[in-house]
C-alpha atoms as a PDB file:
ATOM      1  CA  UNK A   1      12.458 -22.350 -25.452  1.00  0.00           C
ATOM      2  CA  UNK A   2      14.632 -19.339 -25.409  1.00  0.00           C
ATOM      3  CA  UNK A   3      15.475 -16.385 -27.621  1.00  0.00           C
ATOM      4  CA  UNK A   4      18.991 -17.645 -28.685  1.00  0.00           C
ATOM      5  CA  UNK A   5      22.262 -15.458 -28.135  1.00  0.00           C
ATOM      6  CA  UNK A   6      22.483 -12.557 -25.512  1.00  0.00           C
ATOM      7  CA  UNK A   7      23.466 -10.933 -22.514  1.00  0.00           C
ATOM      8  CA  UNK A   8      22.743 -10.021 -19.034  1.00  0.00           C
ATOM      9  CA  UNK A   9      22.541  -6.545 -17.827  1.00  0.00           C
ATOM     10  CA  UNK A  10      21.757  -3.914 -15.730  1.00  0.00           C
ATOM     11  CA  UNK A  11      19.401  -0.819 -15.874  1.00  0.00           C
ATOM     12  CA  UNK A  12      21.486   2.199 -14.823  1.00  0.00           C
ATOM     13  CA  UNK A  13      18.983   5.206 -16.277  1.00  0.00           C
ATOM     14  CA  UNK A  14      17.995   7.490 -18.990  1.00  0.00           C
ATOM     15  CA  UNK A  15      19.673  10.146 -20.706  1.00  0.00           C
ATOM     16  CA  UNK A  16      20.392  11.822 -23.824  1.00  0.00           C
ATOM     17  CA  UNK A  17      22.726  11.804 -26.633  1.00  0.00           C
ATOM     18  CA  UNK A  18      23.258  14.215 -29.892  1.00  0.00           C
ATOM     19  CA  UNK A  19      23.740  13.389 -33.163  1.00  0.00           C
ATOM     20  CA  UNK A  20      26.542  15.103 -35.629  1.00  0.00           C
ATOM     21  CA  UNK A  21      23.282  16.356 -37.216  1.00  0.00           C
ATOM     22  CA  UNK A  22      22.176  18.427 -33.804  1.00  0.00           C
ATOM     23  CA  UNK A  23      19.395  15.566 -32.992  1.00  0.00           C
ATOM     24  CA  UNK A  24      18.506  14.647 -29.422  1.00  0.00           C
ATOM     25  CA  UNK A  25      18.203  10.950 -29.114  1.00  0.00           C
ATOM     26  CA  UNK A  26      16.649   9.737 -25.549  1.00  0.00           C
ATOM     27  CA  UNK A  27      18.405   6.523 -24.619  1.00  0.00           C
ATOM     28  CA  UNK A  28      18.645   4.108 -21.752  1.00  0.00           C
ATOM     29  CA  UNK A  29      21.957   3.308 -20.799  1.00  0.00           C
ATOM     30  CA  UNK A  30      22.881  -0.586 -20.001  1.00  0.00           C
ATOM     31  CA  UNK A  31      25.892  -2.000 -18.242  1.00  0.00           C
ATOM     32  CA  UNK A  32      25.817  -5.424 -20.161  1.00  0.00           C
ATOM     33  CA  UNK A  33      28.205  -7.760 -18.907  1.00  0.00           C
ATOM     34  CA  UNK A  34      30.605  -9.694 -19.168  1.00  0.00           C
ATOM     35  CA  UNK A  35      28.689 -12.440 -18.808  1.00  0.00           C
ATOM     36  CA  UNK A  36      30.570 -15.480 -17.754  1.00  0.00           C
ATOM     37  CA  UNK A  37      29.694 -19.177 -19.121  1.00  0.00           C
ATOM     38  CA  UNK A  38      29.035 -21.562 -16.223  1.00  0.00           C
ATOM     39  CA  UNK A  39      27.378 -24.225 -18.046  1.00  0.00           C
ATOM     40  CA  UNK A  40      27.336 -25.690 -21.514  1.00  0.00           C
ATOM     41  CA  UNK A  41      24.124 -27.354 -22.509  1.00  0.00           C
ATOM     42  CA  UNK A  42      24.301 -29.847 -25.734  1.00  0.00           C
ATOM     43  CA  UNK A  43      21.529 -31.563 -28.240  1.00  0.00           C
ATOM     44  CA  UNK A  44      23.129 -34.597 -27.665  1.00  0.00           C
ATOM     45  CA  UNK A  45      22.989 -34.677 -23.430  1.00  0.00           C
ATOM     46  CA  UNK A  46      19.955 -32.213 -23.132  1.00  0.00           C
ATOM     47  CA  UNK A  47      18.353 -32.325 -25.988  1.00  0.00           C
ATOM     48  CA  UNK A  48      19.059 -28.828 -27.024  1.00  0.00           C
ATOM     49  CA  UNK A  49      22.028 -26.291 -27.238  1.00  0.00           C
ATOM     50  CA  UNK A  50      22.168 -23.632 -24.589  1.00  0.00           C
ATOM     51  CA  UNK A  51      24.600 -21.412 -22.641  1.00  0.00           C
ATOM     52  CA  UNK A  52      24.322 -20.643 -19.320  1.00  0.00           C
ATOM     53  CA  UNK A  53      25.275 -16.926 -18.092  1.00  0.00           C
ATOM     54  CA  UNK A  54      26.519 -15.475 -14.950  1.00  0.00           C
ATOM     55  CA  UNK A  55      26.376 -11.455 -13.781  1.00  0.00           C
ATOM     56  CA  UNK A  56      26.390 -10.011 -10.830  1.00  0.00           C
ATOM     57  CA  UNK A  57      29.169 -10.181  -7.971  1.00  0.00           C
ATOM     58  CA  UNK A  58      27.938 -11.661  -4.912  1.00  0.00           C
ATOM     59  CA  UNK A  59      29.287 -12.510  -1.470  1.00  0.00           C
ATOM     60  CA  UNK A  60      30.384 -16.248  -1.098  1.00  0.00           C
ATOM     61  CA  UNK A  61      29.088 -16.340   2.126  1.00  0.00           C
ATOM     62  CA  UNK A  62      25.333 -16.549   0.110  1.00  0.00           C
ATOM     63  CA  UNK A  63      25.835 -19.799  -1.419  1.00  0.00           C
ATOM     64  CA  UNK A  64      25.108 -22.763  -0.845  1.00  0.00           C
ATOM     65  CA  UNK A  65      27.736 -25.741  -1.279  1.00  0.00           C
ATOM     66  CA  UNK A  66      25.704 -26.949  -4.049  1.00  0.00           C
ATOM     67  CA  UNK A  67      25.416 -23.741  -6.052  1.00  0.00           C
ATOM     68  CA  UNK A  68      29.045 -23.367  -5.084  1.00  0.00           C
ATOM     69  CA  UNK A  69      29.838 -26.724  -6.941  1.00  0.00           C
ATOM     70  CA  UNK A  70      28.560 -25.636  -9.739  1.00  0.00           C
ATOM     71  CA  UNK A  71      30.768 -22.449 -10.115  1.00  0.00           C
ATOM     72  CA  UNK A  72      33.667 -24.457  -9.237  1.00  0.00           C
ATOM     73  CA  UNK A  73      33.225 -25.988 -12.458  1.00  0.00           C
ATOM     74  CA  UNK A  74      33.478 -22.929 -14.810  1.00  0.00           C
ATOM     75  CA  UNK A  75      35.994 -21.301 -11.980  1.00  0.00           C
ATOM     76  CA  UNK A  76      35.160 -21.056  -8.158  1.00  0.00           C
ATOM     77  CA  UNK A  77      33.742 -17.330  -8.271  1.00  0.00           C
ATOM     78  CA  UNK A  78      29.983 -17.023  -7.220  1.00  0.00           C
ATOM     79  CA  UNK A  79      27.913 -14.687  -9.360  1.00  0.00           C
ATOM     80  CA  UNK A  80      24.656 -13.295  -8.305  1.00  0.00           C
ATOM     81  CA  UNK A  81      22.317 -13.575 -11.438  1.00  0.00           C
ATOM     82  CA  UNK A  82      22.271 -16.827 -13.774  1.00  0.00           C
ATOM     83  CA  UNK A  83      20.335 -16.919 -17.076  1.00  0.00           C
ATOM     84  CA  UNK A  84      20.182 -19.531 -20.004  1.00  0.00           C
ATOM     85  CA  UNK A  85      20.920 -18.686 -23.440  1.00  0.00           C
ATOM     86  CA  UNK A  86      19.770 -20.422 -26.434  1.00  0.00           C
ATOM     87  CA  UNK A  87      22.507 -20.801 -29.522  1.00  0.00           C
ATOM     88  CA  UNK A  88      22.539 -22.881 -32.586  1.00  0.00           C
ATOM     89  CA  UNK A  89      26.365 -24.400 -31.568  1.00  0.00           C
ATOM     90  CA  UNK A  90      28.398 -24.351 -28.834  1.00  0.00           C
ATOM     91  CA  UNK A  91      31.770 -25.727 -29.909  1.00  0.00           C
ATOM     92  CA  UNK A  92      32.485 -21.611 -29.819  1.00  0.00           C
ATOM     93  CA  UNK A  93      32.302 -21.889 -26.177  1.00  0.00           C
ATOM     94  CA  UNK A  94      34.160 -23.195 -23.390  1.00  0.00           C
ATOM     95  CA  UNK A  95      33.473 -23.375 -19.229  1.00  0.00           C
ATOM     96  CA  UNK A  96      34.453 -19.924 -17.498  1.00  0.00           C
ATOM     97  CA  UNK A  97      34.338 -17.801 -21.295  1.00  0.00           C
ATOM     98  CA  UNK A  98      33.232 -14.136 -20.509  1.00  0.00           C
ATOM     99  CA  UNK A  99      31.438 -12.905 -22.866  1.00  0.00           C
ATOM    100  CA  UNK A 100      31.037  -8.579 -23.349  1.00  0.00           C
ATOM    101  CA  UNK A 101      28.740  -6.584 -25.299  1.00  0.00           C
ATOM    102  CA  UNK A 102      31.282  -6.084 -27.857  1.00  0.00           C
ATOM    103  CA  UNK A 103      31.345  -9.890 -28.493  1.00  0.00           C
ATOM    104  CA  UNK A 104      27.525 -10.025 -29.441  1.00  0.00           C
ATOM    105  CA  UNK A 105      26.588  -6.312 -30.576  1.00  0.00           C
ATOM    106  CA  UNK A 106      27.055  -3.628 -32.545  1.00  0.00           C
ATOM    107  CA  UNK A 107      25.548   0.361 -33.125  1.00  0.00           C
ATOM    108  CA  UNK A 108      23.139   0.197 -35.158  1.00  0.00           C
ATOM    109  CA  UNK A 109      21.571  -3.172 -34.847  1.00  0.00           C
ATOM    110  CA  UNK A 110      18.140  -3.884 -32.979  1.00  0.00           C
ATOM    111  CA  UNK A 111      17.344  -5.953 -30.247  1.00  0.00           C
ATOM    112  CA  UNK A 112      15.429  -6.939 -28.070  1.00  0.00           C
ATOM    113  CA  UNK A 113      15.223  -6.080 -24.132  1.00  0.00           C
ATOM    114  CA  UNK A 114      13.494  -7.894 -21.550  1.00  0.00           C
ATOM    115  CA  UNK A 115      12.406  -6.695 -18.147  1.00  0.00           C
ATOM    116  CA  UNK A 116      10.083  -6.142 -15.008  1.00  0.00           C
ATOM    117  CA  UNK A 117       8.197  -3.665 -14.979  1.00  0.00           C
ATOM    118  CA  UNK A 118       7.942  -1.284 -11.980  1.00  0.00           C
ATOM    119  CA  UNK A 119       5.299  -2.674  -8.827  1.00  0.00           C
ATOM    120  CA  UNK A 120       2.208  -0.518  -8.653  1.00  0.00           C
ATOM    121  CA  UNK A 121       0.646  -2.400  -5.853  1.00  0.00           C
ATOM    122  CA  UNK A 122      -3.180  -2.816  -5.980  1.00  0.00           C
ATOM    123  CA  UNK A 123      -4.540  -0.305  -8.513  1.00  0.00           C
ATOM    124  CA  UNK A 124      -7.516   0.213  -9.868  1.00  0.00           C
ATOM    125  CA  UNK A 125      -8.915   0.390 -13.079  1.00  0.00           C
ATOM    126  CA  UNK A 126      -8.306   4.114 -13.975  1.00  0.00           C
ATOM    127  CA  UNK A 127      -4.474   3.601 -13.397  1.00  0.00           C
ATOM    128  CA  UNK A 128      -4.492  -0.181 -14.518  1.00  0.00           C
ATOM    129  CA  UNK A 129      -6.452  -0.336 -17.413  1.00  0.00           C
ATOM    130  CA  UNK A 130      -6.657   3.259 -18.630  1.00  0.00           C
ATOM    131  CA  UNK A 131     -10.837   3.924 -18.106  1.00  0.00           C
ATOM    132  CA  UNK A 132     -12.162   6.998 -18.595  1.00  0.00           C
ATOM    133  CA  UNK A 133     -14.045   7.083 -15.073  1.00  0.00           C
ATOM    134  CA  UNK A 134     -17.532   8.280 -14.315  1.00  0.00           C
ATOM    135  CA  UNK A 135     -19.089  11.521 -14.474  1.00  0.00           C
ATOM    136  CA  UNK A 136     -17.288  14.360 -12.371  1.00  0.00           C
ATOM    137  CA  UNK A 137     -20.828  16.465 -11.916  1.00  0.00           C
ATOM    138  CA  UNK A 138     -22.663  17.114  -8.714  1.00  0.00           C
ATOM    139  CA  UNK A 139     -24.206  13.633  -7.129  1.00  0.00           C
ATOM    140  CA  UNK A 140     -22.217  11.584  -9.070  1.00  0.00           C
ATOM    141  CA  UNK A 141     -21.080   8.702  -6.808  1.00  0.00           C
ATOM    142  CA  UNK A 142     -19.067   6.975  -9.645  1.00  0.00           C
ATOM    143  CA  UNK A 143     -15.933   8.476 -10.051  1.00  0.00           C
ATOM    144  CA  UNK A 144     -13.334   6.020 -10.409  1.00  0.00           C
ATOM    145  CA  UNK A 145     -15.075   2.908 -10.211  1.00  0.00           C
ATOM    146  CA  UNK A 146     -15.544   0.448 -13.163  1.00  0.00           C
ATOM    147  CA  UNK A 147     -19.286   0.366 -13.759  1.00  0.00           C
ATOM    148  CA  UNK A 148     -21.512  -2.624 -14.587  1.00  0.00           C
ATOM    149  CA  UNK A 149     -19.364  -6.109 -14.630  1.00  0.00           C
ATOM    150  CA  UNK A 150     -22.120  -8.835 -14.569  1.00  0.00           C
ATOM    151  CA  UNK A 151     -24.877  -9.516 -16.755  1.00  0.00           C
ATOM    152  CA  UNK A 152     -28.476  -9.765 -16.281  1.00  0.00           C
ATOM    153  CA  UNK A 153     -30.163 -13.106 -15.618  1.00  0.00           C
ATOM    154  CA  UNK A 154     -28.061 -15.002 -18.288  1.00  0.00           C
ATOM    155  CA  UNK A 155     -25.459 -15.747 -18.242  1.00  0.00           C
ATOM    156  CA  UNK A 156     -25.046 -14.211 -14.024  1.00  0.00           C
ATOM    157  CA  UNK A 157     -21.926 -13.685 -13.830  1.00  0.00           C
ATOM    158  CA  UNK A 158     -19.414 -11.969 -14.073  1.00  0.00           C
ATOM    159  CA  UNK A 159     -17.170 -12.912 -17.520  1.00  0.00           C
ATOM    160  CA  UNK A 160     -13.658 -14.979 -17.475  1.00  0.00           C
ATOM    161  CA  UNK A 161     -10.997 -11.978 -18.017  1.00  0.00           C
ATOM    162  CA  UNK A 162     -13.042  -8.974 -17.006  1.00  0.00           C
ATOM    163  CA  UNK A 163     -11.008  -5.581 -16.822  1.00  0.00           C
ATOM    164  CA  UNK A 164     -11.006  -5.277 -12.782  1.00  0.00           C
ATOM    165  CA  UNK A 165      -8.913  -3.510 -10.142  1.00  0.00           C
ATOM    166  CA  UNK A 166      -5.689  -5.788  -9.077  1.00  0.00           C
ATOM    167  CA  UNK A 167      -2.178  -6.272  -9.082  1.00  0.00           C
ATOM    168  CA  UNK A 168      -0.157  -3.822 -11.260  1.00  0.00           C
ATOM    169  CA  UNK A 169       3.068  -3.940 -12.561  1.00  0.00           C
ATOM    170  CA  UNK A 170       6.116  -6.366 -11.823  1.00  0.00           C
ATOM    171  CA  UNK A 171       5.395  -8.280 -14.086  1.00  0.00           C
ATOM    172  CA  UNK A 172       7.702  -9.378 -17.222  1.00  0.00           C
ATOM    173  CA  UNK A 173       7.886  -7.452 -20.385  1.00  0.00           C
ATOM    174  CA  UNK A 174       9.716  -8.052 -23.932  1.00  0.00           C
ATOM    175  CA  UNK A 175      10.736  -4.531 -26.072  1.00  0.00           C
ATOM    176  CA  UNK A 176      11.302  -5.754 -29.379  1.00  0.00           C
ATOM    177  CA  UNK A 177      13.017  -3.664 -32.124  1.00  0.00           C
ATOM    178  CA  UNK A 178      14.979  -1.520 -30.173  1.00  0.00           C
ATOM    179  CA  UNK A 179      17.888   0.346 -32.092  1.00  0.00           C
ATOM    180  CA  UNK A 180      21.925   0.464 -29.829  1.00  0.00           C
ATOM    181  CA  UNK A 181      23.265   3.681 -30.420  1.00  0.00           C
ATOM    182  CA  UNK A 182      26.416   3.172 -28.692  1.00  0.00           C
ATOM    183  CA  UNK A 183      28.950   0.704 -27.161  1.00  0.00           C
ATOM    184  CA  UNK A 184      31.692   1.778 -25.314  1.00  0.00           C
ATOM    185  CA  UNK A 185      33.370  -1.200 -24.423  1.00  0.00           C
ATOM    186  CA  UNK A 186      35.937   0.205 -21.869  1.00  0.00           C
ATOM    187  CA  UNK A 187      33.190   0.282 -19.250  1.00  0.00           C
ATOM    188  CA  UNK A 188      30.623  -2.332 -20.053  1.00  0.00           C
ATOM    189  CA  UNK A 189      27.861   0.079 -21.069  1.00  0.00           C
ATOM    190  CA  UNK A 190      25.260  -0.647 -24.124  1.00  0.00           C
ATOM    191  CA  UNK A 191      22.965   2.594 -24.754  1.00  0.00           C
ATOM    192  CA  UNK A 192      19.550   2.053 -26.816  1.00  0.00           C
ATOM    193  CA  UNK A 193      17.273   4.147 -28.068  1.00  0.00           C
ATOM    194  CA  UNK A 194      14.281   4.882 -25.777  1.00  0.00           C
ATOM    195  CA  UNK A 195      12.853   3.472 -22.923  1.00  0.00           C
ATOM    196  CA  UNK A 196      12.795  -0.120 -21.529  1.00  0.00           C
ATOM    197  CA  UNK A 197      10.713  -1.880 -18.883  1.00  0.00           C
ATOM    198  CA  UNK A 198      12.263  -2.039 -15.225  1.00  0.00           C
ATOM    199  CA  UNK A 199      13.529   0.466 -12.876  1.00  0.00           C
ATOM    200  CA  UNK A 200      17.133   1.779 -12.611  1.00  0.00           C
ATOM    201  CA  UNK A 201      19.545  -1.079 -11.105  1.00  0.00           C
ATOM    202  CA  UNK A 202      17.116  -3.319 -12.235  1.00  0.00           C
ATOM    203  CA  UNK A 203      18.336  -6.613 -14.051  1.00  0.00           C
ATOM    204  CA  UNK A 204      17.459  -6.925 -18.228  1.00  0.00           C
ATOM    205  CA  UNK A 205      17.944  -9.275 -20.956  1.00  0.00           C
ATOM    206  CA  UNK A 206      19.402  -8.133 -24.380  1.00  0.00           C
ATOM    207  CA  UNK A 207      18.763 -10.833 -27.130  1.00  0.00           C
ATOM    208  CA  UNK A 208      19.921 -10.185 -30.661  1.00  0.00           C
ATOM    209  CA  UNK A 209      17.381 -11.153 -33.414  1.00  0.00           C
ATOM    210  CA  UNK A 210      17.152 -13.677 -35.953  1.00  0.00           C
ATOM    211  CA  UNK A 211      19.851 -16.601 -34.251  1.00  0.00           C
END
């Protein structure tokens, strides 16, 4: 039921950064908002307290009248990406509030990211689940393939949850703990430490921890 207070961003790459020490410090950089509140949840209409973010610049042309209603009340501008936000009170907030990394952040603190991952496609088990593979010798005929995946006479079958080949990737991932090393407000732009899920341009979630 939500993660409480955060922002929507966007993935814009990886680079590095050096400490006053001489340390190299890989880190993602994040063009985090501003976000821009377009609905107001309360306990006592909806049974819980929520925000409702916007992101994202989008032609007006690509909405509909009744998701342009909506952003007439916090405004009239159409936004592309829209996210809900748990948060323990929201007389802080008003309708058409933007909200900036600044607001929410600072260096030093951890976080957590959310993403989707990159789509593999089909993939089998070597590059899905990380097997070892068969023998590489002379008549092998079992390179890349799983093995054995049923049993004998009992149970025969094979068992709910088996490691098989499949769908890969694009799917939704949480990076928990992850240190900002910088803010620099002037253009929007988190950087943390390390990597995150998603590829670049893609669209994140940064949630602080413990609200």
């Amino acid at each position: 039921m939500g993660k409480g207070k955060g922002l929507i961003g966007q993935k814009l790459g990886m680079t590095s950064l050096f400490t006053t020490t001489g340390e190299q410090i890989p880190v993602t950089v994040i063009n985090a908002g501003p976000c821009v509140i377009t609905q107001i949840k309360t306990e006592a209409t909806d049974g819980y307290n929520s925000i409702q973010l916007a992101y994202g610049d989008i032609k007006e042309k690509n909405v509909n009248k009744p998701v342009k209603g909506h952003f007439e009340k916090s405004g009239g501008k159409a936004y592309k990406v829209l996210k809900e936000f748990r948060v323990d009170d929201t007389e802080t907030y008003k309708l058409g509030q933007a909200l900036k990394a600044e607001d929410l952040f600072n260096v030093g603190e951890k976080i957590n990211v959310t993403g989707t991952t990159k789509g593999r496609g089909f993939s089998g088990v070597i590059k899905r689940h990380g097997f070892h593979g068969g023998k590489k010798t002379h008549g092998s005929m079992s390179h890349r393939i799983p093995g054995s995946i049923g049993c004998s006479a009992t149970p025969s079958r094979v068992i709910k949850g088996k490691k098989l080949p499949g769908q890969y990737g694009n799917s939704k991932k949480t990076v928990k703990n992850i240190e900002i090393i910088d803010i620099r407000p002037e253009n929007n732009i988190v950087m943390i430490k390390g990597a995150i899920p998603g590829c670049n341009k893609g669209l994140i979630a940064l949630y602080k921890q413990g609200v």
